[in-house]
Protein backbone atom coordinates (compact mmCIF):
# COMPACT_ATOMS: atom_id res chain seq x y z
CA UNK A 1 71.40 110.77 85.17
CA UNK A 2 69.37 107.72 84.85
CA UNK A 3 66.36 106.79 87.01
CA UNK A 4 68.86 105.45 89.39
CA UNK A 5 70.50 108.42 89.89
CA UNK A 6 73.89 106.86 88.43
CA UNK A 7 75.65 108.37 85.42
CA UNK A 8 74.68 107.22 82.24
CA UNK A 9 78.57 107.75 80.90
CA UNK A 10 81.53 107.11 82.32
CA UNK A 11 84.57 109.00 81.19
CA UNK A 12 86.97 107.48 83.42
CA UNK A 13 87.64 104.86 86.49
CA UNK A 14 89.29 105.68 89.34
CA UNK A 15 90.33 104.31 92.43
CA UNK A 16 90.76 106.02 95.69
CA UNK A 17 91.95 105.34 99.40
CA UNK A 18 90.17 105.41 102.85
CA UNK A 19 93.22 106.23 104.79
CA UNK A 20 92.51 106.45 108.83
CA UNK A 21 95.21 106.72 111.21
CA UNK A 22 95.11 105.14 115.16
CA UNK A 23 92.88 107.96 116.06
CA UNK A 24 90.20 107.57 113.50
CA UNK A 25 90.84 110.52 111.49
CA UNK A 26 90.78 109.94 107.98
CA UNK A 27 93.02 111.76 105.61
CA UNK A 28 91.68 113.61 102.86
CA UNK A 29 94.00 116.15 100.02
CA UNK A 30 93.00 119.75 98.82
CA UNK A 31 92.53 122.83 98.84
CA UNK A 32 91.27 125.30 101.76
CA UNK A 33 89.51 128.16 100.48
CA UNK A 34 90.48 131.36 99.44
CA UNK A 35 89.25 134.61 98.15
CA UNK A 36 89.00 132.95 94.45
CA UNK A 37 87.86 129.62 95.38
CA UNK A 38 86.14 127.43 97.93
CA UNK A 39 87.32 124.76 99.96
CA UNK A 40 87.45 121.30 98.46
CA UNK A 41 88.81 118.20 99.80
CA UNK A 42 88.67 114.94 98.72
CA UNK A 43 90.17 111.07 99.39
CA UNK A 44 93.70 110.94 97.75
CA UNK A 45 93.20 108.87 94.40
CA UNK A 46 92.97 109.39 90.86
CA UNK A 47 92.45 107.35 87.37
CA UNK A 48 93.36 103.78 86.52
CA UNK A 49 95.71 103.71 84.09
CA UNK A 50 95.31 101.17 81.06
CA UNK A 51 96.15 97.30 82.55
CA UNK A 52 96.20 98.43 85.79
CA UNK A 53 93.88 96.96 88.63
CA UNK A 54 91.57 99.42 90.77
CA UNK A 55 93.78 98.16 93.83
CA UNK A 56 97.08 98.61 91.93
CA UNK A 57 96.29 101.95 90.93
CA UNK A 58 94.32 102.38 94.75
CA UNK A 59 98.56 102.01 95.89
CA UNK A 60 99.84 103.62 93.22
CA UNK A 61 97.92 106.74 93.58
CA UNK A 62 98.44 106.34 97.81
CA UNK A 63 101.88 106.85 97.43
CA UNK A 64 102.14 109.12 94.41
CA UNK A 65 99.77 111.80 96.10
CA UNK A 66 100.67 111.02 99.79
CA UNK A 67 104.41 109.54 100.04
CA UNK A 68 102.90 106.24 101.67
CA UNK A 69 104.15 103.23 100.57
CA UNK A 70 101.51 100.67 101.85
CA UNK A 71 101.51 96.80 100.28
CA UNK A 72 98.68 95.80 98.75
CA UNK A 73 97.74 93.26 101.10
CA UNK A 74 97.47 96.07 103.85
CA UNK A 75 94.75 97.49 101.37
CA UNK A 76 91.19 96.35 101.94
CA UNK A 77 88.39 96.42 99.21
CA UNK A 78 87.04 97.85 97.19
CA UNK A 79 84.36 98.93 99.92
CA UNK A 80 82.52 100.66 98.16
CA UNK A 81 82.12 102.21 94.58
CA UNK A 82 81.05 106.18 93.80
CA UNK A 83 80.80 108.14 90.58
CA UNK A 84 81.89 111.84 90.89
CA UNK A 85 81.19 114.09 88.00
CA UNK A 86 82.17 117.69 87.69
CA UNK A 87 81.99 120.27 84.61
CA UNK A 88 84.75 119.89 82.61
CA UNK A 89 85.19 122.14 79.14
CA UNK A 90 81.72 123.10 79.30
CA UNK A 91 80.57 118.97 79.47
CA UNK A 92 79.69 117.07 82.36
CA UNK A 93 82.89 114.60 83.43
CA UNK A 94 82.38 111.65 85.27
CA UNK A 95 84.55 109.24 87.30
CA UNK A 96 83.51 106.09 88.76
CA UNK A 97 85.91 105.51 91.56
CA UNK A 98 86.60 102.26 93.74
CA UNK A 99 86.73 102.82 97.08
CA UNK A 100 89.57 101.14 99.12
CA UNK A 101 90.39 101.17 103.00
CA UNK A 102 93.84 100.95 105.18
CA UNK A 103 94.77 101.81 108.42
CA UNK A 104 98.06 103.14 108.97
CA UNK A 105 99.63 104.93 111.86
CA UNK A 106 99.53 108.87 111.45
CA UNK A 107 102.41 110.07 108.95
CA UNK A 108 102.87 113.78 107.39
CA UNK A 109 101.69 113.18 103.99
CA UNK A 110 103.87 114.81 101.03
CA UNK A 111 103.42 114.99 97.34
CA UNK A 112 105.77 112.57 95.37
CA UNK A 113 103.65 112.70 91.66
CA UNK A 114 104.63 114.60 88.70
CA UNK A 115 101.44 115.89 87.89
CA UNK A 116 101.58 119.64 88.25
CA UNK A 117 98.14 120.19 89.78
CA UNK A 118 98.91 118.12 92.56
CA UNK A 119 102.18 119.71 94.12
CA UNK A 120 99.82 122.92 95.23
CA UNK A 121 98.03 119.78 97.31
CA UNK A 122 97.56 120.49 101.06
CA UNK A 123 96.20 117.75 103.14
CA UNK A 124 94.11 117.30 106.53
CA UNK A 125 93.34 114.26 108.94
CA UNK A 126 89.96 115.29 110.11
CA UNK A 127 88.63 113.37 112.95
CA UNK A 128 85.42 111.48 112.55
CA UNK A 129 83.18 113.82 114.90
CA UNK A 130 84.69 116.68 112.58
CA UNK A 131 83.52 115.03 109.31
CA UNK A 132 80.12 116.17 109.31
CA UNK A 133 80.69 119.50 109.88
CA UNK A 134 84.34 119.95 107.84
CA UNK A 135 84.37 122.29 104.85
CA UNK A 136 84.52 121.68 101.45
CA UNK A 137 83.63 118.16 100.86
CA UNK A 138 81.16 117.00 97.61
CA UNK A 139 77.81 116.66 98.38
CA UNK A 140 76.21 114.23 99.82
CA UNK A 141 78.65 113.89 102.23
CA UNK A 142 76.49 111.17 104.44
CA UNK A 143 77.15 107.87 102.71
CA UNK A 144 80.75 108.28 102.80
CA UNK A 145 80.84 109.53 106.56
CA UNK A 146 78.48 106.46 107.03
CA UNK A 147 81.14 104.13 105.69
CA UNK A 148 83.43 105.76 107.65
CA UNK A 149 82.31 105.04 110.71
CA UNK A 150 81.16 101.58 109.66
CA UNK A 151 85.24 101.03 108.63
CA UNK A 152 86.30 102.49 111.94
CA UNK A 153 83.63 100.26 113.77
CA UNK A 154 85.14 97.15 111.98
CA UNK A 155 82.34 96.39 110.24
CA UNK A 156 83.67 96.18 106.49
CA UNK A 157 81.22 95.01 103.99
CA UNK A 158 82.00 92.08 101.99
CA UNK A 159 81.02 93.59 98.83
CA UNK A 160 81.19 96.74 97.58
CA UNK A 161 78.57 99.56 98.29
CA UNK A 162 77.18 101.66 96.17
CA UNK A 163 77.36 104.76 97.38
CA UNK A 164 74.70 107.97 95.98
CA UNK A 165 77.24 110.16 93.28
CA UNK A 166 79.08 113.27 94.75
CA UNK A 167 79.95 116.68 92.63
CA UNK A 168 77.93 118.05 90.03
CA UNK A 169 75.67 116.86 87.50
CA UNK A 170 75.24 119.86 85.22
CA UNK A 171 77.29 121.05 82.42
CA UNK A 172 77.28 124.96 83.80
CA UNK A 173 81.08 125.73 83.30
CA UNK A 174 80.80 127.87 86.35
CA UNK A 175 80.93 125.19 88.39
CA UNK A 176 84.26 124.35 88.75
């Protein structure tokens, strides 16, 4: 990490959705835990792919990992702009992901993507007074709950944040 606490490589951009639903939960994909492994849940999202635009892929990924189809116009942002790094083959990994934002009413959310990983997905709308206290979520958890609220308040910034980076910033291969 550099003095600024940012990563000082990027492996791979990303783009990722802040979907909340008419009663201001917000809808995040997973895993609970289990005997093996602990919970982890996360804002549905994934990489850019080459000539593709953070919010192109922000829709793309929406309805690939969700089954929502929402335009891009009904897509705010980016709001805000996070790297996430994780061990990965005994390296450190890091994403820097776009944030987006939409509002949409409730749906049940169903995996339409090819990628293998992601049909074992489960998925949870967890209501803002739950955030804080929900399980499994990358540390720090505050900025994003912060610009969660903000969102739900309708107080969207006009540039994107930079929020501190979640996950984890050693190479220990353990940490998975």
């Amino acid at each position: 990490m550099s003095a600024t606490n940012e990563p000082t490589r990027i492996d791979r951009y990303g783009a990722r959705c802040i979907v909340i639903d008419e009663q201001d939960a917000v809808l995040f994909i997973g895993r609970t835990a289990t005997a093996e492994r602990p919970a982890r849940w996360f804002l549905p999202g994934g990489g850019i792919d080459p000539g593709e635009t953070p919010l192109d892929a922000a829709v793309r990924e929406l309805s690939e990992e969700t089954g929502l189809h929402v335009p891009p116009a009904d897509v705010t942002g980016p709001v805000a702009r996070r790297s996430f790094s994780r061990a990965r083959d005994g390296e450190v990994f890091t994403q820097d992901n776009y944030l987006f934002f939409t509002r949409v009413a409730r749906f049940e959310p169903r995996v339409c993507g090819g990628d293998a990983y992601e049909q074992d997905l489960e998925f949870r709308w967890i209501g803002v007074d739950e955030l804080a206290a929900a399980d499994g979520h990358d540390a720090p958890f505050d900025p994003l709950l912060h610009l969660i609220k903000r969102l739900i308040a309708g107080d969207v910034p006009t540039a994107p944040l930079r929020l501190e980076p979640a996950g984890s910033r050693t190479a220990d291969t353990s940490v998975r």
